[in-house]
C-alpha atoms as a PDB file:
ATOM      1  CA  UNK A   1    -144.895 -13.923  75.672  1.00  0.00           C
ATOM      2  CA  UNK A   2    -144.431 -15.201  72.245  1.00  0.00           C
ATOM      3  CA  UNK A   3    -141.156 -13.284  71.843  1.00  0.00           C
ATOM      4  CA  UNK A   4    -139.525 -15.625  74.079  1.00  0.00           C
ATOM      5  CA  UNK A   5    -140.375 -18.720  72.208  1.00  0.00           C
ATOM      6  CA  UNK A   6    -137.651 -20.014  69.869  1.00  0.00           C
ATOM      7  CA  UNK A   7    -139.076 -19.966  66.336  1.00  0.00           C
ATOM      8  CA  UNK A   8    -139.317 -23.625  66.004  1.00  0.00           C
ATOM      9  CA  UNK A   9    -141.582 -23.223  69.140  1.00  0.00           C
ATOM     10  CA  UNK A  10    -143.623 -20.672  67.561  1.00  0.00           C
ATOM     11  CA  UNK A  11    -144.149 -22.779  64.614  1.00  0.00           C
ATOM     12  CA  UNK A  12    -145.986 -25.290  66.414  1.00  0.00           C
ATOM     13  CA  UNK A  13    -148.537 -22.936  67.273  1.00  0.00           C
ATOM     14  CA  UNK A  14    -151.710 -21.692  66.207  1.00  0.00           C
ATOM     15  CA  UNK A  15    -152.931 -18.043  65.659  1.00  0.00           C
ATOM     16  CA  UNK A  16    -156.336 -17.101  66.992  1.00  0.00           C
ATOM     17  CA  UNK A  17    -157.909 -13.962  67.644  1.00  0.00           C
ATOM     18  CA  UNK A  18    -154.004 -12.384  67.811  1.00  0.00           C
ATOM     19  CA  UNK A  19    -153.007 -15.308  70.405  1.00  0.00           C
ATOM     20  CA  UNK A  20    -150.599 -17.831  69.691  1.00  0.00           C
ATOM     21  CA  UNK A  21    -152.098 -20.764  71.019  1.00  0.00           C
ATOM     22  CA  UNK A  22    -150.861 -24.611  71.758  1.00  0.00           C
ATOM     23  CA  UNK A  23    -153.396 -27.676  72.348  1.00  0.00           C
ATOM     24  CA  UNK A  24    -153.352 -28.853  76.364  1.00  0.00           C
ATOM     25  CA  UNK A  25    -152.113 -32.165  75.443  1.00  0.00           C
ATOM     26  CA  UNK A  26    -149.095 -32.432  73.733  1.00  0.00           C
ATOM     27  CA  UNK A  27    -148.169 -28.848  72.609  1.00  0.00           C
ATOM     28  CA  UNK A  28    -148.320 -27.535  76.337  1.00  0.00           C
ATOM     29  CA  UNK A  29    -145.509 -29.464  76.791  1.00  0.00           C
ATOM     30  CA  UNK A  30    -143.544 -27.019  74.309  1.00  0.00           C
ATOM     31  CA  UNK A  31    -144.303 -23.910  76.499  1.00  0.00           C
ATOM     32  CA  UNK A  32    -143.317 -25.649  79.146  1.00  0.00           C
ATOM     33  CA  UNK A  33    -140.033 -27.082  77.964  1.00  0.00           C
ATOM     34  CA  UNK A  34    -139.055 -23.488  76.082  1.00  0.00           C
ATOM     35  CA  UNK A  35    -140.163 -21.377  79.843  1.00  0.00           C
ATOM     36  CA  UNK A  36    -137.761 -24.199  82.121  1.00  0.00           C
ATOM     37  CA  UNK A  37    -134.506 -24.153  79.388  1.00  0.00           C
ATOM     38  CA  UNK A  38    -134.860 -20.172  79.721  1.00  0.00           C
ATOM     39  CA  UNK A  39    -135.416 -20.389  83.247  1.00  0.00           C
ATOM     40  CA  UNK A  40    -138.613 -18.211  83.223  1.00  0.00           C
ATOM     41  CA  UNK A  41    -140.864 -20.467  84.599  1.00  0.00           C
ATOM     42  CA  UNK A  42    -139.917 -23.331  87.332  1.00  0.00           C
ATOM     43  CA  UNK A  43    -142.110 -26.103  88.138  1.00  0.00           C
ATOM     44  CA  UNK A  44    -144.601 -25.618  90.500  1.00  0.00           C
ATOM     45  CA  UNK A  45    -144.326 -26.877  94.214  1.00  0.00           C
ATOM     46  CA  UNK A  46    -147.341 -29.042  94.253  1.00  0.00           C
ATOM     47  CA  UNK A  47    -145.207 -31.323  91.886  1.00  0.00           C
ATOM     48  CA  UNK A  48    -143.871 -33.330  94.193  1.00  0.00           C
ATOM     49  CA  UNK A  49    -141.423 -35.287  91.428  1.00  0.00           C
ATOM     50  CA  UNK A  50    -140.361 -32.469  89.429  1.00  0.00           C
ATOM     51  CA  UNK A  51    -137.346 -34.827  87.788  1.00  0.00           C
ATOM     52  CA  UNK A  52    -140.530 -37.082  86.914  1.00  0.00           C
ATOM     53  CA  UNK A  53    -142.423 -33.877  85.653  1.00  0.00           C
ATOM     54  CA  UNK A  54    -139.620 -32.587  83.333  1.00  0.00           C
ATOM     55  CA  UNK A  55    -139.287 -36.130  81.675  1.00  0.00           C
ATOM     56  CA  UNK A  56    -142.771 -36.581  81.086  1.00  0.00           C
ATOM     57  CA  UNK A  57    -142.626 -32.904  78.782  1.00  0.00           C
ATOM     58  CA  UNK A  58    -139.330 -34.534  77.481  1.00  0.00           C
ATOM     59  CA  UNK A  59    -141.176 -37.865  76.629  1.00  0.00           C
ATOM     60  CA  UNK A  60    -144.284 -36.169  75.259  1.00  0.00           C
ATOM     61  CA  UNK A  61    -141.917 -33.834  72.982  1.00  0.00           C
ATOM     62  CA  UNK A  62    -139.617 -36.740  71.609  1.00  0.00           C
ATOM     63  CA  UNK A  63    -142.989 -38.725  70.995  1.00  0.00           C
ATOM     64  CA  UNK A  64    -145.375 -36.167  69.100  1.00  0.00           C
ATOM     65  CA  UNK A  65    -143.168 -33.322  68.343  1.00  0.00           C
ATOM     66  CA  UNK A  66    -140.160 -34.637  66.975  1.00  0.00           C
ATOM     67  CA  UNK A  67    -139.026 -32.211  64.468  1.00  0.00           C
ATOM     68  CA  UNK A  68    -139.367 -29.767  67.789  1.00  0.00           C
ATOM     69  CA  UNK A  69    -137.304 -31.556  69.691  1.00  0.00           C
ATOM     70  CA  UNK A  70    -134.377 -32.363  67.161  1.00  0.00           C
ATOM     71  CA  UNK A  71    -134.515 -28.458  66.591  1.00  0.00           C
ATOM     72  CA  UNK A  72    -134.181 -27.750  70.366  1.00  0.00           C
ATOM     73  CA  UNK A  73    -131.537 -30.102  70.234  1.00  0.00           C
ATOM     74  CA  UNK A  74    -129.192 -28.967  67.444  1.00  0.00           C
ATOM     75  CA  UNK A  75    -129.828 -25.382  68.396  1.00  0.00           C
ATOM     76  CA  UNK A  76    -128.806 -26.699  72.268  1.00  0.00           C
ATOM     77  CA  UNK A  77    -125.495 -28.497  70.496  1.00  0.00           C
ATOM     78  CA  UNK A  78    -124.817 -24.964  68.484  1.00  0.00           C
ATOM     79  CA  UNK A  79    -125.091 -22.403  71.086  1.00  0.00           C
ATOM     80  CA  UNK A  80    -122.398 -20.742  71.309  1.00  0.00           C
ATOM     81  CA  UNK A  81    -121.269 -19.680  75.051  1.00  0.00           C
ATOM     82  CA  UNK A  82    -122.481 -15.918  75.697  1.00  0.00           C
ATOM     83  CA  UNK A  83    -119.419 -13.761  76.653  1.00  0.00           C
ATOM     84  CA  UNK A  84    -120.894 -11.237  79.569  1.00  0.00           C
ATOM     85  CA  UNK A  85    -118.995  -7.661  78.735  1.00  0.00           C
ATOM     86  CA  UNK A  86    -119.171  -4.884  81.872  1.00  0.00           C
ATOM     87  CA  UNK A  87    -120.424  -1.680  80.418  1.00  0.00           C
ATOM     88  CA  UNK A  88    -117.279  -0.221  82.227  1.00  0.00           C
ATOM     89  CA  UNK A  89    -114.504  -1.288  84.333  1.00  0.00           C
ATOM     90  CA  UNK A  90    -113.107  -0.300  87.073  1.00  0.00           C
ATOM     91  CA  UNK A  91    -109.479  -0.394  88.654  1.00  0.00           C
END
């Protein structure tokens, strides 16, 4: 799973025993924000307020991980839109 973290992500983690690893509290909210921008993970239905749920990662990010979130950010400002080519056409 860690090859689908950005790198500023990654950086917030810690290695252990070959795992990268985030503390429940605040760095969860990392995971969570990288899974829901790459739409690999969607919030669970037993969150009733899921608006409610993503501003609470948002909150948590902007509060203790700032130099995460200003990456996310910049990298969300620079992204360039992705031009889908067919493999082949037809006629």
């Amino acid at each position: 799973m860690e090859e689908v973290l950005s790198p500023a992500a990654r950086e917030c983690g810690q290695k252990h025993n070959g795992y990268l690893c985030y503390e429940e509290d605040s760095e969860e909210s990392i995971v969570f924000r990288e899974l829901l921008d790459k739409k690999l993970w969607e919030i669970p239905d037993r969150i009733k307020d899921k608006t409610a749920f993503e501003n609470s990662i948002d909150k948590t990010l902007k509060e203790y991980h700032l130099d995460y979130w200003q990456s996310r950010e910049q990298g969300r400002i620079n992204a360039a839109p992705i031009k889908i080519t067919p493999a082949y056409e037809t006629r």
